[in-house]
Every structure is written in C-alpha cells, then in structure tokens.
PDB file of N, CA and C in Angstrom:
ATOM      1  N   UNK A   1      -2.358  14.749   0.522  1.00  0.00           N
ATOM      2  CA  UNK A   1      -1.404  14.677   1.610  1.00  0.00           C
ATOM      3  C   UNK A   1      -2.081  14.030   2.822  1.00  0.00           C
ATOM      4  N   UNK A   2      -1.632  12.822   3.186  1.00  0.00           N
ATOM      5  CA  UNK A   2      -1.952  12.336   4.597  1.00  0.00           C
ATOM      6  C   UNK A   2      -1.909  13.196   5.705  1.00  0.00           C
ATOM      7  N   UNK A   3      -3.065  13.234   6.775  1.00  0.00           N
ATOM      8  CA  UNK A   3      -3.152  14.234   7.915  1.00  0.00           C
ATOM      9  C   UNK A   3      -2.763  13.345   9.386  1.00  0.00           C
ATOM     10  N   UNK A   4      -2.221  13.612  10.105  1.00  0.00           N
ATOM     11  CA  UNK A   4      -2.400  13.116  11.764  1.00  0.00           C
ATOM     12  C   UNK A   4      -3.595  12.307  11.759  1.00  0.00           C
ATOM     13  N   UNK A   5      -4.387  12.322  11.593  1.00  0.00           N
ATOM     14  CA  UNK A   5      -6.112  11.936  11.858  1.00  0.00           C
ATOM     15  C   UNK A   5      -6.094  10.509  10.955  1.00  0.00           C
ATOM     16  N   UNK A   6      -5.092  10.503   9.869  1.00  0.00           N
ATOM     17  CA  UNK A   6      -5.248   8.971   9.210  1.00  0.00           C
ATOM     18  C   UNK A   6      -4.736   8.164   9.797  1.00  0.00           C
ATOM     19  N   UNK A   7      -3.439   7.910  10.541  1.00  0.00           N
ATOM     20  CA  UNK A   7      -2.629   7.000  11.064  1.00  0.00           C
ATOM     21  C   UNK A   7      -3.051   7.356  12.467  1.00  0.00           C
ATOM     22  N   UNK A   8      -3.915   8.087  13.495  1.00  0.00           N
ATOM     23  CA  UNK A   8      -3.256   8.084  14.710  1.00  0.00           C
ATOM     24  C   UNK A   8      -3.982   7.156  15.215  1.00  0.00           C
ATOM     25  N   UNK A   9      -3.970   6.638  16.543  1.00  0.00           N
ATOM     26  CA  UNK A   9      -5.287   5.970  17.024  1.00  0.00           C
ATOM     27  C   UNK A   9      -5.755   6.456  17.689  1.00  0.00           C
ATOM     28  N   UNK A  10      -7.177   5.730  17.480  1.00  0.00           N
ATOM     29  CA  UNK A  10      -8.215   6.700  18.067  1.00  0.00           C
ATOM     30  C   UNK A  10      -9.052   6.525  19.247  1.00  0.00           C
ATOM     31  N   UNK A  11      -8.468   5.041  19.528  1.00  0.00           N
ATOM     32  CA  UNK A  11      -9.459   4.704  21.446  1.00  0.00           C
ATOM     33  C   UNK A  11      -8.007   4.169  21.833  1.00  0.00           C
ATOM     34  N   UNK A  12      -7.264   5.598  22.458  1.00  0.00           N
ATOM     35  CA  UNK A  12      -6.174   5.407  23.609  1.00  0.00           C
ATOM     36  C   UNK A  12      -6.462   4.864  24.992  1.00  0.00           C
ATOM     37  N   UNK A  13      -6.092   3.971  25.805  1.00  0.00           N
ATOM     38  CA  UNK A  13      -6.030   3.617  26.911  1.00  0.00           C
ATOM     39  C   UNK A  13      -5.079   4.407  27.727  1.00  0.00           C
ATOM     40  N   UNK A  14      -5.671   4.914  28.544  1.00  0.00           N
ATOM     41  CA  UNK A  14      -4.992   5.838  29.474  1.00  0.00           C
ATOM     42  C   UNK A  14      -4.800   5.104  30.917  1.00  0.00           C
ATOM     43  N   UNK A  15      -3.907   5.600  31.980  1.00  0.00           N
ATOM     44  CA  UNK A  15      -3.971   5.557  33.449  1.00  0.00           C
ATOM     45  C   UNK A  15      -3.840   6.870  34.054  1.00  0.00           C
ATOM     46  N   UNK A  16      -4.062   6.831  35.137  1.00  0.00           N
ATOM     47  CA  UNK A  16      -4.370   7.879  35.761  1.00  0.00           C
ATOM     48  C   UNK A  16      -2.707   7.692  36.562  1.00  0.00           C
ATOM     49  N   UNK A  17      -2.108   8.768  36.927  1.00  0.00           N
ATOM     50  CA  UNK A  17      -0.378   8.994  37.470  1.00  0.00           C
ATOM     51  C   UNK A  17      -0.340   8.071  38.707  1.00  0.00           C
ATOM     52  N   UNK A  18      -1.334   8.459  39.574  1.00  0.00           N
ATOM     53  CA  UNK A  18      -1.720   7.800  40.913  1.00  0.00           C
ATOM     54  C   UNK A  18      -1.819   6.496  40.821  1.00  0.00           C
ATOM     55  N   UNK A  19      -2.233   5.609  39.754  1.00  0.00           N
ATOM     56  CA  UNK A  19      -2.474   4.460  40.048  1.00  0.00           C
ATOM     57  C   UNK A  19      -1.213   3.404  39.762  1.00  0.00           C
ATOM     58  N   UNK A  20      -1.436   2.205  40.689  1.00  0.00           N
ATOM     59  CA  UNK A  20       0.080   1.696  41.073  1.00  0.00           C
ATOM     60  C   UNK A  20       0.370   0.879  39.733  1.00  0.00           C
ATOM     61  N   UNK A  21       1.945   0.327  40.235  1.00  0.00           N
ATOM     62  CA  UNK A  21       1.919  -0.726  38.987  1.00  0.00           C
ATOM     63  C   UNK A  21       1.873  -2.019  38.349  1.00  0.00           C
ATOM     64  N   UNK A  22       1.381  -2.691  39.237  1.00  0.00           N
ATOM     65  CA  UNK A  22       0.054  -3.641  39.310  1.00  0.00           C
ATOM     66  C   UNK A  22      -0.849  -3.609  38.659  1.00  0.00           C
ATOM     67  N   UNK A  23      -1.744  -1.964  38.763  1.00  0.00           N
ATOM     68  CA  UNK A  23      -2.851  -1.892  38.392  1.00  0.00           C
ATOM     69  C   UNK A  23      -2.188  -1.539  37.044  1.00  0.00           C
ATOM     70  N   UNK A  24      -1.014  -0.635  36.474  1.00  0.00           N
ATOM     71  CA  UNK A  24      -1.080  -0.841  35.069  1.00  0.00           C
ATOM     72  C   UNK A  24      -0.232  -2.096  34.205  1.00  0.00           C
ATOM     73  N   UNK A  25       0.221  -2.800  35.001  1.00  0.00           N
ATOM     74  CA  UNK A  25       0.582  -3.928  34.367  1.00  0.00           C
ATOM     75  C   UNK A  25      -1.078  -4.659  34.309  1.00  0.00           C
ATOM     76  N   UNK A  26      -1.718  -4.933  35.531  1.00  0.00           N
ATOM     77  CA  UNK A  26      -2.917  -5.766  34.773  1.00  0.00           C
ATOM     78  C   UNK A  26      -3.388  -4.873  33.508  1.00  0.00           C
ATOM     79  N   UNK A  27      -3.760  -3.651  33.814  1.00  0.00           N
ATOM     80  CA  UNK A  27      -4.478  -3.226  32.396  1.00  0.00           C
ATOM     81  C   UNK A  27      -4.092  -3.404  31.166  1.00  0.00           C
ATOM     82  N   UNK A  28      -2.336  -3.717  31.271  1.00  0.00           N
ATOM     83  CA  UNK A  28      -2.090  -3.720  30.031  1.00  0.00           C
ATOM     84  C   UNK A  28      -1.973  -5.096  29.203  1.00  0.00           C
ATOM     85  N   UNK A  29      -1.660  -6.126  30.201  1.00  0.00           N
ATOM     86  CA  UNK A  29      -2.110  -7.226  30.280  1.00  0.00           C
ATOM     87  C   UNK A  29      -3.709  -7.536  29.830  1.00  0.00           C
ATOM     88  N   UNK A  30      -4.211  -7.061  30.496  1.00  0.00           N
ATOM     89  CA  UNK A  30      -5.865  -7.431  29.727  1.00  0.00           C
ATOM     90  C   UNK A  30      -6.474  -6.915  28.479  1.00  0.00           C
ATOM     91  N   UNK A  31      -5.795  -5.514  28.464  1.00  0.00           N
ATOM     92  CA  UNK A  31      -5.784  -4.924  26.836  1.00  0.00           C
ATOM     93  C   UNK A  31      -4.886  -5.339  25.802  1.00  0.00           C
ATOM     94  N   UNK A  32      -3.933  -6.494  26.494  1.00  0.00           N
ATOM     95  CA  UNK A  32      -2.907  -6.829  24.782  1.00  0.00           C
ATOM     96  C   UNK A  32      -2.081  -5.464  24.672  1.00  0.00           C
ATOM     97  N   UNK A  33      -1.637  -4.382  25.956  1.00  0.00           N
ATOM     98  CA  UNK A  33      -0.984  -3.092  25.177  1.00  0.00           C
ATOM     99  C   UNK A  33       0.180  -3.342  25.566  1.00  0.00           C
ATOM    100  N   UNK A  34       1.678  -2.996  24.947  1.00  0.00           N
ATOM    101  CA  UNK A  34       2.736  -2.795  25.067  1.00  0.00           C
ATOM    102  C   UNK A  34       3.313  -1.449  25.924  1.00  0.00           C
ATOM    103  N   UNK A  35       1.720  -0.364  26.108  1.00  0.00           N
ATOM    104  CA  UNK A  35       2.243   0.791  26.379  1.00  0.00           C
ATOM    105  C   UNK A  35       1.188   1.546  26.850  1.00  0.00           C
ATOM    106  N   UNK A  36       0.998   2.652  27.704  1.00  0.00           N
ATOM    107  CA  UNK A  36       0.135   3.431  28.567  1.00  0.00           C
ATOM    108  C   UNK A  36       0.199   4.967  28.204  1.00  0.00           C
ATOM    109  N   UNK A  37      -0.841   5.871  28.003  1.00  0.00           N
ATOM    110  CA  UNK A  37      -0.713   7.152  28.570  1.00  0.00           C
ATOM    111  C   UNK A  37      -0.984   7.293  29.942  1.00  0.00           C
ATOM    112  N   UNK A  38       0.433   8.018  30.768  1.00  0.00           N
ATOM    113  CA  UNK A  38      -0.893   8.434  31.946  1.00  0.00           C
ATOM    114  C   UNK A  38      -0.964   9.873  31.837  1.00  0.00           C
ATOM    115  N   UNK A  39      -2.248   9.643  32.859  1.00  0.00           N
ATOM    116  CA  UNK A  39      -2.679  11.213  33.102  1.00  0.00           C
ATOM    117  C   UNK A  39      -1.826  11.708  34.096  1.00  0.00           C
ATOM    118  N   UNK A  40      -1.751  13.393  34.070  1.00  0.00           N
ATOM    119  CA  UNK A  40      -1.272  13.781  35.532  1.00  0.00           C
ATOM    120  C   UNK A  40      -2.478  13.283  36.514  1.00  0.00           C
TER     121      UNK A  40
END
C-alpha cells in the first residue's frame, strides 16, 4: 500500500504571511512555482 511519504514533496517553498506580493510573486517566479505555503 502506497504511504503519504511516496507522492508528497519534500523541499516545500514556503512564505512567511507578512511578506508582500511582490515578494511572493518574485519567489515564485524564480522558483518556476504555480503555488506558495505561507506561514502564519
């Protein structure tokens, strides 16, 4: 049986809540990501 741990990924790019959105459009822009965690 496949676990969580086979499919998930495993170096998430995060932002922090505070930071503007600029700063996560560049990040995501420079990482190629479609998408962000932020932190509280």
């Amino acid at each position: 049986m496949m676990k969580a741990a086979d499919i998930m990924t495993q170096n998430v790019v995060t932002i922090r809540g505070s930071a503007t959105v600029a700063e996560a459009v560049k990040l995501m822009k420079d990482k190629g990501l479609r998408a962000l965690i932020v932190e509280p």
